[in-house]
Structure formats: C-alpha cells, structure tokens
PDB file of N, CA and C in Angstrom:
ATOM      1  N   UNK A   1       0.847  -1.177   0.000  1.00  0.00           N
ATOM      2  CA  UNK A   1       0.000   0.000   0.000  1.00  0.00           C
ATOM      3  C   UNK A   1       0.892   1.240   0.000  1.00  0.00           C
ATOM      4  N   UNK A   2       0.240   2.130  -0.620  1.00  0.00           N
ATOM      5  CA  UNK A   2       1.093   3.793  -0.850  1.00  0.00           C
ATOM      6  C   UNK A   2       1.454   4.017   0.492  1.00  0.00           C
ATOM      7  N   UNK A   3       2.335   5.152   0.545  1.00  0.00           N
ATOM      8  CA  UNK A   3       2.304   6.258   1.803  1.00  0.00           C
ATOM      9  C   UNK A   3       0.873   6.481   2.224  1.00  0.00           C
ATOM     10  N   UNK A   4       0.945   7.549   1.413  1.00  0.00           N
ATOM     11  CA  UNK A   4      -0.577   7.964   1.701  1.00  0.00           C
ATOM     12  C   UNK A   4      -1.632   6.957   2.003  1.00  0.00           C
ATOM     13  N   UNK A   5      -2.136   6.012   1.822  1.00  0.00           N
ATOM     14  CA  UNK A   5      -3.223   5.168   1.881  1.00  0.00           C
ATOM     15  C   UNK A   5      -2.711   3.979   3.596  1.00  0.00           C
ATOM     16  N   UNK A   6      -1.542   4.317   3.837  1.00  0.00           N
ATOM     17  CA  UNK A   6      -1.021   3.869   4.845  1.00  0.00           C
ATOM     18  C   UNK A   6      -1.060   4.492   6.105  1.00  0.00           C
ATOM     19  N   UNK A   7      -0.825   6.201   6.048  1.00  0.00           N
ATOM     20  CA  UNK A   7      -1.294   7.432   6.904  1.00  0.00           C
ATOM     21  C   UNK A   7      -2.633   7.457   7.222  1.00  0.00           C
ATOM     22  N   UNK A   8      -3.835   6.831   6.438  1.00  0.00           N
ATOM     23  CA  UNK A   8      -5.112   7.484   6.509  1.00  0.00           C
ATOM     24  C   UNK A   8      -5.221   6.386   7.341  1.00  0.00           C
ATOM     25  N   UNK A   9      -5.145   4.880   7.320  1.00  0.00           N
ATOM     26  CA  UNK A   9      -5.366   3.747   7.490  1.00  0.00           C
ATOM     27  C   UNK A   9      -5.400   4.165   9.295  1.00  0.00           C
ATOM     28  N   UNK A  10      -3.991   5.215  10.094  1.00  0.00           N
ATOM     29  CA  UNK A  10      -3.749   5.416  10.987  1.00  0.00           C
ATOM     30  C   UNK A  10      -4.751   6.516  11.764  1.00  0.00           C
ATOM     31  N   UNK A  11      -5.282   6.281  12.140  1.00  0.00           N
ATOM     32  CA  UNK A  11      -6.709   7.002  13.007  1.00  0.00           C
ATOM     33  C   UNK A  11      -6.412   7.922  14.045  1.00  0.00           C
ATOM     34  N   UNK A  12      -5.226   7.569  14.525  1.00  0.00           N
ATOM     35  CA  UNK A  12      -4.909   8.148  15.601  1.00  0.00           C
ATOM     36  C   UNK A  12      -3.248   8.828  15.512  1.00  0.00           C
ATOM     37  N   UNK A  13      -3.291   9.442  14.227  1.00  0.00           N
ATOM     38  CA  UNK A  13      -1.729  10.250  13.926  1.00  0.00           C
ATOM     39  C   UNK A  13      -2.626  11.580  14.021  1.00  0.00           C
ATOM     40  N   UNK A  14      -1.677  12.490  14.680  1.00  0.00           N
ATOM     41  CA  UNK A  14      -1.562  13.963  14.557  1.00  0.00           C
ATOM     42  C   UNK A  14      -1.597  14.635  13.529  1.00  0.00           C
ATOM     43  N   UNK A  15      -2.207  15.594  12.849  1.00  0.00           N
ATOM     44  CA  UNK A  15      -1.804  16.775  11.867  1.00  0.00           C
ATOM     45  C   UNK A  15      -0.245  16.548  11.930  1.00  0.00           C
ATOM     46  N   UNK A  16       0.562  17.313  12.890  1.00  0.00           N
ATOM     47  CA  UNK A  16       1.649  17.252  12.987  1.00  0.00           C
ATOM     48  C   UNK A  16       2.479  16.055  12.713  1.00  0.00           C
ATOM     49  N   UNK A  17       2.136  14.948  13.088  1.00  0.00           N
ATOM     50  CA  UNK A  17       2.726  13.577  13.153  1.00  0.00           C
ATOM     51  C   UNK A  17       2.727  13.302  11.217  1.00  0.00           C
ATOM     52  N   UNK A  18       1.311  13.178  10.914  1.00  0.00           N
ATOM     53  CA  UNK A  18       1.043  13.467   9.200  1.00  0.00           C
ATOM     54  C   UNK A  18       1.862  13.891   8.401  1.00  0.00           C
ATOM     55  N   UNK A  19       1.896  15.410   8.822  1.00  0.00           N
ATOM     56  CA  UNK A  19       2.851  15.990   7.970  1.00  0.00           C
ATOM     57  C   UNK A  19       4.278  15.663   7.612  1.00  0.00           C
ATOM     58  N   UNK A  20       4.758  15.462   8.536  1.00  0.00           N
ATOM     59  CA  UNK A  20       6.150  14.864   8.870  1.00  0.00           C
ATOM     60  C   UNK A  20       6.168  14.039   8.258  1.00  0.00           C
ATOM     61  N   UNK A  21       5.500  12.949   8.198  1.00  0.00           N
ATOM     62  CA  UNK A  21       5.628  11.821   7.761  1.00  0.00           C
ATOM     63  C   UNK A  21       5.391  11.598   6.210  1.00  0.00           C
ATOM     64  N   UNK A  22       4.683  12.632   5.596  1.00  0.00           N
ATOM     65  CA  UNK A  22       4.500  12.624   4.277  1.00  0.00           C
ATOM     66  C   UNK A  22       5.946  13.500   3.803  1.00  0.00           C
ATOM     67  N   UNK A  23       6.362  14.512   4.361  1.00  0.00           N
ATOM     68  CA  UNK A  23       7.962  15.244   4.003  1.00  0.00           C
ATOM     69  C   UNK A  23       9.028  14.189   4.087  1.00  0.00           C
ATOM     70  N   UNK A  24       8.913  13.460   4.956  1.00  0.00           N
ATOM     71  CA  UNK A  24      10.248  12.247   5.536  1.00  0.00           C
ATOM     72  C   UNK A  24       9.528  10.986   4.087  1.00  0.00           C
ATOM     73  N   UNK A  25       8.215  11.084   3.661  1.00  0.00           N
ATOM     74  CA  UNK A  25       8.542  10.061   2.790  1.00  0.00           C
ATOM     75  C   UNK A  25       8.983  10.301   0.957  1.00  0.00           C
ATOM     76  N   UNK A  26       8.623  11.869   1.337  1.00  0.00           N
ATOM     77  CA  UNK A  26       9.480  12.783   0.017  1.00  0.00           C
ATOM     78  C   UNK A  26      10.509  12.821  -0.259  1.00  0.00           C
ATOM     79  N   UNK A  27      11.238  12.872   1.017  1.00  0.00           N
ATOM     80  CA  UNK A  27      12.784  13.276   0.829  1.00  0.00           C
ATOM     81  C   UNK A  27      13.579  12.524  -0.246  1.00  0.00           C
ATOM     82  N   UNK A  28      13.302  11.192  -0.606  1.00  0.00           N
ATOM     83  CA  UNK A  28      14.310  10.930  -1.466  1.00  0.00           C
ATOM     84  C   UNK A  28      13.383  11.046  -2.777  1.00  0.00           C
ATOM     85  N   UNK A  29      12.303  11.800  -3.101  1.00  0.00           N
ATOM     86  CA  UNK A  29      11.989  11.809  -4.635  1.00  0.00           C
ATOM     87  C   UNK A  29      12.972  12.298  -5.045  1.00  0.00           C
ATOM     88  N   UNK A  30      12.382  12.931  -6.800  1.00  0.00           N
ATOM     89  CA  UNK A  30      12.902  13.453  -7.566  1.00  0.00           C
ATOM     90  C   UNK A  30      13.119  15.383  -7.250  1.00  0.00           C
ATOM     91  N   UNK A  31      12.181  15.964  -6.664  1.00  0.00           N
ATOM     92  CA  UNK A  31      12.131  17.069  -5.970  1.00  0.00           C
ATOM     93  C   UNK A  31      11.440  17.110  -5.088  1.00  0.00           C
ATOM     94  N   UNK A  32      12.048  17.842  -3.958  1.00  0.00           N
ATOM     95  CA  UNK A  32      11.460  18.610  -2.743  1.00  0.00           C
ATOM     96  C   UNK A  32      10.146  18.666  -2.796  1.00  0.00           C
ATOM     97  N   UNK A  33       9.038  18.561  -1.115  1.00  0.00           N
ATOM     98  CA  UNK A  33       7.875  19.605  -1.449  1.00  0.00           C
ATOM     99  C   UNK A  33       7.978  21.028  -1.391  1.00  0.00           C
ATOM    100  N   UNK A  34       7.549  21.763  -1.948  1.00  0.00           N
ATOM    101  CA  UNK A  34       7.617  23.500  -1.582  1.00  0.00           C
ATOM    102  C   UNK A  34       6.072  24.055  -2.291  1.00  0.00           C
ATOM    103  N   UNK A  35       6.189  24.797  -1.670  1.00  0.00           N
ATOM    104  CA  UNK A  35       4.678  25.651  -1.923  1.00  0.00           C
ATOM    105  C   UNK A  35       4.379  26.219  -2.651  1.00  0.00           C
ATOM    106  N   UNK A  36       3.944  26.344  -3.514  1.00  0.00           N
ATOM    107  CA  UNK A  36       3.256  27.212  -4.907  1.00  0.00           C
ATOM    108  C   UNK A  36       2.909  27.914  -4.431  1.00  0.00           C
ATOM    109  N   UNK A  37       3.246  29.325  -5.232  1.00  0.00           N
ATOM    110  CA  UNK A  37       2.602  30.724  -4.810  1.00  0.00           C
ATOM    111  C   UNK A  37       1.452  30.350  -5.218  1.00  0.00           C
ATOM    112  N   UNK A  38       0.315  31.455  -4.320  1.00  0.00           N
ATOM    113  CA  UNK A  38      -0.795  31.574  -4.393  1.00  0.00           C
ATOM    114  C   UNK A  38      -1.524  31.373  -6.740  1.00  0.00           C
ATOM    115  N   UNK A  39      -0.849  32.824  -6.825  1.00  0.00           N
ATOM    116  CA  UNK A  39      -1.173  32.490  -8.223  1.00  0.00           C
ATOM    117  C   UNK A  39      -0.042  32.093  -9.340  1.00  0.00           C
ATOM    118  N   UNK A  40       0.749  31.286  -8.634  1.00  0.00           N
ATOM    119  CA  UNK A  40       1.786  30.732  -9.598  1.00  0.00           C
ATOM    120  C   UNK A  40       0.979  29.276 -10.601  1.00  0.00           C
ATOM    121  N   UNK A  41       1.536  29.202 -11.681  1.00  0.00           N
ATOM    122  CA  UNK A  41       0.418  28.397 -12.896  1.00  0.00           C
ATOM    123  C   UNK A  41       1.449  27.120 -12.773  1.00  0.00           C
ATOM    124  N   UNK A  42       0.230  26.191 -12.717  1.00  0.00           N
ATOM    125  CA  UNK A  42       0.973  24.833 -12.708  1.00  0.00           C
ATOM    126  C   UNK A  42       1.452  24.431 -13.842  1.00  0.00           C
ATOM    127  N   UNK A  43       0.935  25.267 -15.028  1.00  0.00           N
ATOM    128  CA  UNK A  43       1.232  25.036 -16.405  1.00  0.00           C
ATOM    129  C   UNK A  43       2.889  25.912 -16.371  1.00  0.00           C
ATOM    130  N   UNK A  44       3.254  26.591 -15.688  1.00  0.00           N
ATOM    131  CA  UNK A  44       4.560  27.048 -16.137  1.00  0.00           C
ATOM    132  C   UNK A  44       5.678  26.350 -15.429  1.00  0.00           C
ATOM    133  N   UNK A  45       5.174  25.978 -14.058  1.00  0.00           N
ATOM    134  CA  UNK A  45       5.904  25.772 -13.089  1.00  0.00           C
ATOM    135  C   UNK A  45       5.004  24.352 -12.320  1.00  0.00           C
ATOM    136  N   UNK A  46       5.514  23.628 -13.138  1.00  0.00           N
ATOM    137  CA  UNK A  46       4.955  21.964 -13.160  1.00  0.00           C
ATOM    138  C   UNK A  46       5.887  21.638 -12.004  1.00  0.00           C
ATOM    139  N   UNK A  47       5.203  20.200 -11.486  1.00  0.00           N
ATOM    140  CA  UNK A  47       5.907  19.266 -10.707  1.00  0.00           C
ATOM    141  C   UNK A  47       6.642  18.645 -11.572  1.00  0.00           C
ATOM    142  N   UNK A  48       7.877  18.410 -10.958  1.00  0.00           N
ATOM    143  CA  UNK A  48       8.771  17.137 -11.660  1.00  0.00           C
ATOM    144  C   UNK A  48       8.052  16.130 -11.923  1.00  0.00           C
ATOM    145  N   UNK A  49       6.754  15.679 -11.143  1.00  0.00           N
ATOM    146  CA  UNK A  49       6.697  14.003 -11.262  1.00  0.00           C
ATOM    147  C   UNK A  49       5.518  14.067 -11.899  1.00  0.00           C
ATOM    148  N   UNK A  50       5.053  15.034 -12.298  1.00  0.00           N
ATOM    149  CA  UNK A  50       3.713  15.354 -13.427  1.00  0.00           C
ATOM    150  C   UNK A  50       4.358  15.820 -14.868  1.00  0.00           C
ATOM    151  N   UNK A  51       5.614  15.473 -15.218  1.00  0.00           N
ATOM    152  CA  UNK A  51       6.055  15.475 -16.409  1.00  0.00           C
ATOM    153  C   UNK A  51       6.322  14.688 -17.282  1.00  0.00           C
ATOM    154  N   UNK A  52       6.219  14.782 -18.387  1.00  0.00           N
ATOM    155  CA  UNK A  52       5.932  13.675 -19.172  1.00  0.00           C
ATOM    156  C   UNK A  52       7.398  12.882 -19.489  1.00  0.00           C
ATOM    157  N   UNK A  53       7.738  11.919 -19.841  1.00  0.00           N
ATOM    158  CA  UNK A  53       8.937  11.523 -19.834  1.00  0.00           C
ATOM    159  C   UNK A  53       8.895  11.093 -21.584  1.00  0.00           C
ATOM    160  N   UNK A  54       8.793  12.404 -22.298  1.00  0.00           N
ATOM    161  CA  UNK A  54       8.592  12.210 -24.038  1.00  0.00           C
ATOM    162  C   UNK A  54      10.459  11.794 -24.033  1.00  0.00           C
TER     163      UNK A  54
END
C-alpha cells in the first residue's frame, strides 16, 4: 500500500505527526515539497513528477 493510503489507514496520527511523515517520505523523490505561490500556474511551473517523460 502507498504512503498515503497507509497514513489514513492510521486514526490516531496527529496533523503534525502526518505531515512529517509525508515530508520524511518525500525526501528521497525526484524534488522537494515547496509551496506554490498563491497564483503561480501549474502550467509554467509543473511538478517534476507530473512530467511527461517524451
């Protein structure tokens, strides 16, 4: 099972505990999480892992 579908499964994790745990299971992607400006376009400034591998 995913990360994610493994976190929800847990009933009794913290916001805090969550979060962490979804950053600690990022760390070794392909890029960082970081925050999109409010009106920054996903069309200019794509995720690495939403790119197409033409």
């Amino acid at each position: 099972m995913a990360l994610l579908g493994q976190l929800f499964l847990n009933k009794t994790l913290t916001w805090p505990e969550f979060q962490e745990s979804v950053i600690e299971g990022h760390q070794n992607r392909q890029g960082q999480i970081r925050l999109r400006k409010p009106k920054q376009s996903l069309y200019t400034y794509p995720a690495p892992d939403c790119m197409c591998q033409a």
